[in-house]
Protein backbone atom coordinates (compact mmCIF):
# COMPACT_ATOMS: atom_id res chain seq x y z
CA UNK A 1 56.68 111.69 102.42
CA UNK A 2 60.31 111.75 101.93
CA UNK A 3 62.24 108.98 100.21
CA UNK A 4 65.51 110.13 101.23
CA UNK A 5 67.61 106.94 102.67
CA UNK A 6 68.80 107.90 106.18
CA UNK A 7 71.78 105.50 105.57
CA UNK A 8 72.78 108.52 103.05
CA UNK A 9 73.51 111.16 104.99
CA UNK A 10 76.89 109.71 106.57
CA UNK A 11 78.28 108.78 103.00
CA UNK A 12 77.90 112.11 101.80
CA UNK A 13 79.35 113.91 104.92
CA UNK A 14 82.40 111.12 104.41
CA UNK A 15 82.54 112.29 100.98
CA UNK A 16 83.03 115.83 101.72
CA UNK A 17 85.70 115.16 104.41
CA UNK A 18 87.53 112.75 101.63
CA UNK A 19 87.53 116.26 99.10
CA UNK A 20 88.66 118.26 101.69
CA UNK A 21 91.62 116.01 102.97
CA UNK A 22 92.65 115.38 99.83
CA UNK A 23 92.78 118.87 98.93
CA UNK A 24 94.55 119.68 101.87
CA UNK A 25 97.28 117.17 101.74
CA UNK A 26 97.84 117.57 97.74
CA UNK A 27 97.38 114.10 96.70
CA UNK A 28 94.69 112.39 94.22
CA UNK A 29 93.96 109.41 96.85
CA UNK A 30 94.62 107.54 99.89
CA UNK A 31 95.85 103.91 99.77
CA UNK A 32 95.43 102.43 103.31
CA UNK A 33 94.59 104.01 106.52
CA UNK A 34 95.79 103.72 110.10
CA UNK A 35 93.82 104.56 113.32
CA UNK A 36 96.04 105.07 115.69
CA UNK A 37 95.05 104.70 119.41
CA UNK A 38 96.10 104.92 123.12
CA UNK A 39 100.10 104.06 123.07
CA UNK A 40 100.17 103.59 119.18
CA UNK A 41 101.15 107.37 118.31
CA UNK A 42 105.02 106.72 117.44
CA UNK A 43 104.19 104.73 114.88
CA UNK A 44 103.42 107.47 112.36
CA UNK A 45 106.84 108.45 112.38
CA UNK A 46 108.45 104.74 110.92
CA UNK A 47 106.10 104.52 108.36
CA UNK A 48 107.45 106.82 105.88
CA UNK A 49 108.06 110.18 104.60
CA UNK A 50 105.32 112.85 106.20
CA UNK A 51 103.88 115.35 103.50
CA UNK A 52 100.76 116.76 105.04
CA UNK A 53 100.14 117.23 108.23
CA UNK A 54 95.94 118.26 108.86
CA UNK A 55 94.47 119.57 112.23
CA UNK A 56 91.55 117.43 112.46
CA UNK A 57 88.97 120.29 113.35
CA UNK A 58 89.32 121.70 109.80
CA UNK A 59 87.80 118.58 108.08
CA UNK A 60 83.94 118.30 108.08
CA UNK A 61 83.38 115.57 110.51
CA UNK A 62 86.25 115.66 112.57
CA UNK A 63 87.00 117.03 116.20
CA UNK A 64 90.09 117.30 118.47
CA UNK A 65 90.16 114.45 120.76
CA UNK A 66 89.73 114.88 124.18
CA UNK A 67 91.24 111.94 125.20
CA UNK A 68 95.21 112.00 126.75
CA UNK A 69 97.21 110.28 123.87
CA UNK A 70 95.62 111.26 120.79
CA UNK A 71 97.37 113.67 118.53
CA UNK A 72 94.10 115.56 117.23
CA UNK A 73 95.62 115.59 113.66
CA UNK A 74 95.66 113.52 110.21
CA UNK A 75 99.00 113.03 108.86
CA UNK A 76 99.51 111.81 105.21
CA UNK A 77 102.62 109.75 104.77
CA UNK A 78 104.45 108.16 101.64
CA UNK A 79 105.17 104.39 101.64
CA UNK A 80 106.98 103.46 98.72
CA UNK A 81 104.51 104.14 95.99
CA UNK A 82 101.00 104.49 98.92
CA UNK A 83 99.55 106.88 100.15
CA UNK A 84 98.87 106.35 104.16
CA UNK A 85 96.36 108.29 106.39
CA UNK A 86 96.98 108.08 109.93
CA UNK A 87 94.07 109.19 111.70
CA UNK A 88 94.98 110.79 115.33
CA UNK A 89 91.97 111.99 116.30
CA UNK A 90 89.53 109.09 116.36
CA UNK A 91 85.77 109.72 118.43
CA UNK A 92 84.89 107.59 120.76
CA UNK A 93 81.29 106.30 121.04
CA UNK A 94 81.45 107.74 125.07
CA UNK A 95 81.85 111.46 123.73
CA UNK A 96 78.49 111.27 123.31
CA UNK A 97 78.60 112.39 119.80
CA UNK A 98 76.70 109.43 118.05
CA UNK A 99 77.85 106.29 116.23
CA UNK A 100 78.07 108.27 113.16
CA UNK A 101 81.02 110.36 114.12
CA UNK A 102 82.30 107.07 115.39
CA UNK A 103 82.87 105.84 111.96
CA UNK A 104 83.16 108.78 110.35
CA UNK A 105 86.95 108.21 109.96
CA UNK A 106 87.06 105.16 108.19
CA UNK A 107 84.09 106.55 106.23
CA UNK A 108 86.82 109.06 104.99
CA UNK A 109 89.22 106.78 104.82
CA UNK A 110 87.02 104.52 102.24
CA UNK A 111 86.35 107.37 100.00
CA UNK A 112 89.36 108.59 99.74
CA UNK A 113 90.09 105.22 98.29
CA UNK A 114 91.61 103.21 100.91
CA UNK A 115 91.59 99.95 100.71
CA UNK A 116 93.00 98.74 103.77
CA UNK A 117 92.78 99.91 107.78
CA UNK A 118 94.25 99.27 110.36
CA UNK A 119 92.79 99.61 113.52
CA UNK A 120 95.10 100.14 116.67
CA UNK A 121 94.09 100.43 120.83
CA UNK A 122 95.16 100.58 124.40
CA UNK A 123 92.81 97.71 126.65
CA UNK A 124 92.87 95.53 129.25
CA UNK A 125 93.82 92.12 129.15
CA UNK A 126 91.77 89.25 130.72
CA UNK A 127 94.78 87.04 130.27
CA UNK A 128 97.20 87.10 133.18
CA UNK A 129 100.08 86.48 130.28
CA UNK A 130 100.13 89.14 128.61
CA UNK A 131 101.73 91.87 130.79
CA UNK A 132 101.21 95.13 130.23
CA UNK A 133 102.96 96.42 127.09
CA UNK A 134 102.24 93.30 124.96
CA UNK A 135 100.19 93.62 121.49
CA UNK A 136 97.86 91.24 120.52
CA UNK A 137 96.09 90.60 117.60
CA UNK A 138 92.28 90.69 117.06
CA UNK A 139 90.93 87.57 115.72
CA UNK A 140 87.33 88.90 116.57
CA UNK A 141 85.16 90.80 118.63
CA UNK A 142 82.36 91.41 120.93
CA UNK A 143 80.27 94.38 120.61
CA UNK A 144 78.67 94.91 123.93
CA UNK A 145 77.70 98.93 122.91
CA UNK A 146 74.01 98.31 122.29
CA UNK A 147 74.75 100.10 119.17
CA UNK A 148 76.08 99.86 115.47
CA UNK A 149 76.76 102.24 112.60
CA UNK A 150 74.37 100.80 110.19
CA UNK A 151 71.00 101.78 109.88
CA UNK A 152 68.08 99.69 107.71
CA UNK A 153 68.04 96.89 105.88
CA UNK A 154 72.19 96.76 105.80
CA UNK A 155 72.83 92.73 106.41
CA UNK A 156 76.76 92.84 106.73
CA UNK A 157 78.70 89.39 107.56
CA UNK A 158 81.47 89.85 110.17
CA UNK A 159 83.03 86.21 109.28
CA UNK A 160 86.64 86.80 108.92
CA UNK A 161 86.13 90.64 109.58
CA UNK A 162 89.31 90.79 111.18
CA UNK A 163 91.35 89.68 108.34
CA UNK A 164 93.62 86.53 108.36
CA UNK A 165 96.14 87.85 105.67
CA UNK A 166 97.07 90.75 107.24
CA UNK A 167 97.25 88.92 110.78
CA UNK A 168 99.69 86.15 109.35
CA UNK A 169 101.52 88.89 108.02
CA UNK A 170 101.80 90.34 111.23
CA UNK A 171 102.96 86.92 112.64
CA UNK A 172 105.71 86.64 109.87
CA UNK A 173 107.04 90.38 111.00
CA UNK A 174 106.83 89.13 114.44
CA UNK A 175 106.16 85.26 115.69
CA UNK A 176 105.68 85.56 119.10
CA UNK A 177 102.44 88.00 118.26
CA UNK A 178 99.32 86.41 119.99
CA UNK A 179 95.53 86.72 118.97
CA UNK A 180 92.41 87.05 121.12
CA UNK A 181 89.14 88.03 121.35
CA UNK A 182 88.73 92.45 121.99
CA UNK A 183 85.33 93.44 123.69
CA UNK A 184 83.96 96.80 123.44
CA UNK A 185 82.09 98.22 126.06
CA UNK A 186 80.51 102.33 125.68
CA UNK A 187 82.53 103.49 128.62
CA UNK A 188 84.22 106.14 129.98
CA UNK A 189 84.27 103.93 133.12
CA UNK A 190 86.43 101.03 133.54
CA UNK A 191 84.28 97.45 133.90
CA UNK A 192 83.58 96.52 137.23
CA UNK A 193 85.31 92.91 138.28
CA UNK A 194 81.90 91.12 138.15
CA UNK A 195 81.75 92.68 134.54
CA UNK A 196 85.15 91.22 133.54
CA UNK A 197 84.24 88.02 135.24
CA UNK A 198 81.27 87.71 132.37
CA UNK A 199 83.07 88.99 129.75
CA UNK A 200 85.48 85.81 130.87
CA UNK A 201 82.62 83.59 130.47
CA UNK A 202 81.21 84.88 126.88
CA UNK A 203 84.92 84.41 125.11
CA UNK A 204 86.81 87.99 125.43
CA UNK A 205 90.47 88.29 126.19
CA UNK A 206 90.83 92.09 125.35
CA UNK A 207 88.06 94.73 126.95
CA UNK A 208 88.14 98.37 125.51
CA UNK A 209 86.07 101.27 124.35
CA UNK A 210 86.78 101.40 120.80
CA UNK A 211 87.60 99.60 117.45
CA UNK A 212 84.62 97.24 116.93
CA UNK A 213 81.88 100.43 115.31
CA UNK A 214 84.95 101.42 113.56
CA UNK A 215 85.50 97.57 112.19
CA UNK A 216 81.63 96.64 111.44
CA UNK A 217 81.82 100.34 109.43
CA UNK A 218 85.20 99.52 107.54
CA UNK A 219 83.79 95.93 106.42
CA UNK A 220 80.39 97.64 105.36
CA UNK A 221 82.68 99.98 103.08
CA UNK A 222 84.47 96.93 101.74
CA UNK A 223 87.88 97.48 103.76
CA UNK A 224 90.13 94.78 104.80
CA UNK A 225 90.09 94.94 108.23
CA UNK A 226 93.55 94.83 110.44
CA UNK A 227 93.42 95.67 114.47
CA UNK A 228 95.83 95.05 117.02
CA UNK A 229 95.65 95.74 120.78
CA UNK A 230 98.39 97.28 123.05
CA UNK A 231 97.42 95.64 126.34
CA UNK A 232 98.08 98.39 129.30
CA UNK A 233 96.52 96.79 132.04
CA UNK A 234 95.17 94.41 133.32
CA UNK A 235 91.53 94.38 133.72
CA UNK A 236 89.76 95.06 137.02
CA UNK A 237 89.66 92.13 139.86
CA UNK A 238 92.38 90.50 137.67
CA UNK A 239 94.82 93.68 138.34
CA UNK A 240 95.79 94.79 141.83
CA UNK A 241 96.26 98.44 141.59
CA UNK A 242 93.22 100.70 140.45
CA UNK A 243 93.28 101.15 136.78
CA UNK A 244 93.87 104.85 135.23
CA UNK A 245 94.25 106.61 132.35
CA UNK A 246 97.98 107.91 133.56
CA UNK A 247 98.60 104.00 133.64
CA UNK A 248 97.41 103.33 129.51
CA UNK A 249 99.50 106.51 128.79
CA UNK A 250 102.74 105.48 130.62
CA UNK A 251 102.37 101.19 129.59
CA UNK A 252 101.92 102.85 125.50
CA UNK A 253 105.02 104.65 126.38
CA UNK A 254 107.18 101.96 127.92
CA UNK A 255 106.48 100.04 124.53
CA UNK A 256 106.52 102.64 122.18
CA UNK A 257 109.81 101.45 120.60
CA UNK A 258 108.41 97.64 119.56
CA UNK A 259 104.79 97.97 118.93
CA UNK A 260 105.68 101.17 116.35
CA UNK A 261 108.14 98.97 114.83
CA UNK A 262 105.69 96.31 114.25
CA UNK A 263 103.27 98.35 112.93
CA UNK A 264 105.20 100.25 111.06
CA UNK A 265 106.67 97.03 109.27
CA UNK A 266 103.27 95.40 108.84
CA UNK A 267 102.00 98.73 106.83
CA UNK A 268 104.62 98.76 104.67
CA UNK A 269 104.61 95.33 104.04
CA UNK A 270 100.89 95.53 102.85
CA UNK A 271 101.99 98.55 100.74
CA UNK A 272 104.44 96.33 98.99
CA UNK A 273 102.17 93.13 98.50
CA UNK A 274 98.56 95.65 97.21
């Protein structure tokens, strides 16, 4: 009977991927990490000075997105003395290629020795305030996937996971940021209105179909935990035009300019203060 711990098997793969991006970009570690999703792709460039740029394929683990918006690459910046990985090519739980490969990038990102991640989307908003284009913070979050990326006896408390230091930090970059709620749902479909009516009821603000696996996996690694949402739309019964893809890409577009500013400026403010 084998004794081998299935919980294993990720961790090593994560491992691997760590050696090989390492190798690739030419440095001895990686300080905090960035996910960067729908809308959030200019960001890279106000972070800092570029020195590796990785297509994503050549890394065990990793895959070219699919998904309109995602760069399908892992770029390795310098921020004043860090070392940041932006991760472009982030798997979504509805490619159908398991949880695993869900949080297989932060996985890297841990064993490469970050210590930080950030965690960026493109959702809908359930609050009629925020127009599209506005970021919000994530105070906490629903998982409403039926799944998670730990396996046996691994207890993990989600108090806090979202972390309050790096959120006030955002606030002191910019006051006007708000905070809510983020639900994540397996998609690719949008939620029907009677689905965003409930997820009214249980306490969400922000509906998506990413970021919580990737947070419960980051906090399991012993991350501190960042994520901010690019609201694009409304959601469904609250918006009155059909929601689409085209309309994340274009809203991430429109506000390009101020949300990679801010993120920009909270990374390298964290780089300064760890």
């Amino acid at each position: 009977m084998s004794t081998k711990d299935p919980a294993s098997a990720p961790n090593q793969q994560a491992q691997q991927a760590a050696e090989a991006l390492l190798s690739a970009a030419g440095v001895d570690r990686i300080d905090i990490a960035c996910t960067l999703g729908s809308g959030w792709g200019e960001a890279a460039g106000q972070i800092g000075e570029q020195i590796a740029e990785i297509p994503a394929e050549t890394i065990p683990g990793f895959h070219t997105s699919p998904v309109p918006g995602h760069s399908g690459v892992l770029k390795v910046i310098r921020c004043q003395d860090k070392y940041v990985l932006v991760i472009g090519a982030r798997t979504h739980y509805y490619e159908g290629r398991g949880v695993e490969a869900v949080a297989h990038g932060v996985r890297t990102a841990s064993a490469t020795g970050a210590k930080q991640v950030f965690l960026t989307n493109g959702c809908g908003g359930l609050n009629r305030d925020w127009a599209p284009g506005t970021p919000v913070l994530i105070s906490d979050h629903i998982n409403l996937t039926a799944a998670s990326p730990l396996t046996g006896a691994h207890f993990v408390d989600l108090t806090d996971l979202y972390s309050p230091r790096l959120r006030e930090l955002a606030r002191e970059i910019d006051p006007s940021l708000d905070e809510g709620v983020y639900a994540q749902l397996p998609g690719p479909h949008y939620e029907s209105p009677a689905e965003i009516r409930y997820l009214k009821t249980i306490g969400a603000d922000l509906v998506g179909m990413s970021t919580a696996l990737e947070a419960i996996a980051a906090r399991a690694a012993g991350m501190e935990v960042f994520g901010i949402s690019l609201v694009t739309n409304l959601a469904a019964g609250i918006s009155p035009e059909p929601l689409s893809h085209q309309e994340v890409i274009e809203a991430g577009q429109a506000a390009a300019p101020r949300i990679a500013g801010l993120l920009a400026g909270v990374i390298k403010r964290t780089a300064e203060e760890s």
